[in-house]
Protein backbone atom coordinates (compact mmCIF):
# COMPACT_ATOMS: atom_id res chain seq x y z
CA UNK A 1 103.27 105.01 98.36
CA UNK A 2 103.36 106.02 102.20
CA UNK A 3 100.95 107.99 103.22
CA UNK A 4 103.03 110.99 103.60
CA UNK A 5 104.39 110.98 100.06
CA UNK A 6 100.44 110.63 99.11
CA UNK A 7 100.22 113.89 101.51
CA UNK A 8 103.23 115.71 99.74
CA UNK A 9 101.05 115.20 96.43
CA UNK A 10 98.00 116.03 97.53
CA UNK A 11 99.36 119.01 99.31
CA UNK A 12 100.87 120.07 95.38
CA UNK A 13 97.94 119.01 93.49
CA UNK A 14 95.84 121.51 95.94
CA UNK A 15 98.37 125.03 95.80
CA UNK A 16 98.97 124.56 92.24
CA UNK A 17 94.81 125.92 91.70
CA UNK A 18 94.50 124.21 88.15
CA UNK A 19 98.14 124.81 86.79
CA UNK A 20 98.36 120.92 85.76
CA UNK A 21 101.74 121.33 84.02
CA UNK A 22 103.77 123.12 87.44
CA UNK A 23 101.91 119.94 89.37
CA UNK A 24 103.36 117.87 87.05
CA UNK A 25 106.93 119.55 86.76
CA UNK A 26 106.46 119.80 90.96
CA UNK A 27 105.64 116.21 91.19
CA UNK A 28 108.39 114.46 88.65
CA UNK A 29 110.82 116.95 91.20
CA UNK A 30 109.43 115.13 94.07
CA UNK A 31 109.35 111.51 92.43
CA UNK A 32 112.86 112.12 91.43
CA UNK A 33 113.91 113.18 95.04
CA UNK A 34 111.91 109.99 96.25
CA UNK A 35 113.41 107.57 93.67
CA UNK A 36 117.19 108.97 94.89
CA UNK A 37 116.30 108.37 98.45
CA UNK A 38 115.35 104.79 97.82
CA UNK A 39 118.90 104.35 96.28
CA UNK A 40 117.28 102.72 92.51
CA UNK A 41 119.90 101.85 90.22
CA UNK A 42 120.16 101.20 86.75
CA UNK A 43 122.58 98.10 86.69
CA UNK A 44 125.05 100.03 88.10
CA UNK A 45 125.29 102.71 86.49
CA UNK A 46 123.63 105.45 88.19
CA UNK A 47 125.42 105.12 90.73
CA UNK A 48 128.96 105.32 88.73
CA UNK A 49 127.66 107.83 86.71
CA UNK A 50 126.48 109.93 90.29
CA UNK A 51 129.87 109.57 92.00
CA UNK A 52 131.62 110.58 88.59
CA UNK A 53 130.10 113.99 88.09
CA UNK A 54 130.52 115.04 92.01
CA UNK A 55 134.11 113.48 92.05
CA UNK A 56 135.57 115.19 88.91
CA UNK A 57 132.85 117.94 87.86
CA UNK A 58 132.02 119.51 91.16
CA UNK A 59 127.96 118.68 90.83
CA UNK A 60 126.33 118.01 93.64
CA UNK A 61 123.74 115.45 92.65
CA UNK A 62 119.83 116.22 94.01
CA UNK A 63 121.09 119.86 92.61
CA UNK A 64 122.69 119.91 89.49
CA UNK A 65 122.98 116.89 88.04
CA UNK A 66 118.97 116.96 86.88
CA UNK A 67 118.72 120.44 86.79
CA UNK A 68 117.51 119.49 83.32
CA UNK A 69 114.02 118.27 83.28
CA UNK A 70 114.20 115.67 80.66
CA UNK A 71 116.86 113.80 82.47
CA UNK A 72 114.89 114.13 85.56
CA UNK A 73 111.69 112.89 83.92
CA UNK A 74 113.39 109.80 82.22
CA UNK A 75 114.92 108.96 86.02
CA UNK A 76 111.83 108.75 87.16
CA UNK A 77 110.37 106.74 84.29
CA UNK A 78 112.70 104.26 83.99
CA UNK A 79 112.47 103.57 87.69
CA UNK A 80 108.72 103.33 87.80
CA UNK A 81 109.97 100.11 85.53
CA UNK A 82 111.58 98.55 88.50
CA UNK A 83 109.64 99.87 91.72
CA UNK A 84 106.16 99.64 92.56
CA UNK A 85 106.18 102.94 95.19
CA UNK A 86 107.44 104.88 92.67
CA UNK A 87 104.68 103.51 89.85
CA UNK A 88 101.98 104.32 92.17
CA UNK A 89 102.87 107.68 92.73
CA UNK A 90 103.64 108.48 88.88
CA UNK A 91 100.01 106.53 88.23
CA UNK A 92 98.08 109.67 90.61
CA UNK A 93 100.17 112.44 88.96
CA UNK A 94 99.46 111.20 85.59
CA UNK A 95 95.88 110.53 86.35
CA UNK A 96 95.39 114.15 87.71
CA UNK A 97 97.13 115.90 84.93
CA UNK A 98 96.01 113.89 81.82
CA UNK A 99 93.04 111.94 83.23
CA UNK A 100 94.03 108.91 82.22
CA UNK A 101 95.07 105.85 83.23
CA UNK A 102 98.71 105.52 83.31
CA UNK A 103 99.57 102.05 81.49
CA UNK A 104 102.54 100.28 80.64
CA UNK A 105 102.60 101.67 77.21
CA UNK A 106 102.20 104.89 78.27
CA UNK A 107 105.38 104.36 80.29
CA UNK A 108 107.24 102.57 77.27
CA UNK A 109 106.32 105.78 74.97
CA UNK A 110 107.41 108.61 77.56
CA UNK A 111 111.11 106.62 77.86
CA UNK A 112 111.36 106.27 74.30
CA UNK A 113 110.51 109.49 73.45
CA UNK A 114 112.98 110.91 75.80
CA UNK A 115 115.65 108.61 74.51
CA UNK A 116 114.77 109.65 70.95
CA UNK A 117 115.40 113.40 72.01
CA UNK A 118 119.28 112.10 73.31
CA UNK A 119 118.53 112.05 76.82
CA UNK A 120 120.85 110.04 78.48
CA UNK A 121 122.29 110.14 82.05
């Protein structure tokens, strides 16, 4: 995590005055825009799946396309699978809100419970 993404968190844990759950919506938004700027893909088919819905649907992609939260949150999950940055800043949100240690099973549960609800990309 660079220091200014550890900042950027701080900066939400500290205006949000106790409200765990906005921190936690606040901080998956900002994990999601930080897991689009490093470009992670999902064997190719983010990316296909991106330049689909702004080609023929008109959605612009940081906008729309996660406008729901689930989607969002299951982004950011699975890529916490694959990159370390993103891991380490989804280990001090979920450490603030739930005070726990986030583990790998923790992860595991939080993707398959989204995928059990149909969330897809």
């Amino acid at each position: 995590m660079t220091a200014f993404e550890n900042q950027i968190l701080g900066e939400y844990l500290d205006n949000r005055d106790h409200d765990m759950a906005g921190f936690f919506d606040d901080a998956m938004e900002f994990l999601r825009f930080a897991t689009t700027e490093r470009n992670i893909d999902f064997q190719g088919y983010y990316k296909a799946k991106c330049e689909y819905e702004m080609t023929y649907n008109g959605l612009e992609f940081d906008c729309e396309y996660f406008d729901e939260k689930d989607r969002q949150n299951l982004y950011v999950y699975l890529a916490a699978e694959v990159n370390e940055e993103i891991r380490e800043m989804l280990e001090y949100v979920w450490r603030n809100v739930y005070s726990e240690i986030f583990t790998d099973n923790i992860l595991s549960r939080e993707i398959y419970l989204l995928e059990e609800k149909g969330v897809t990309f």
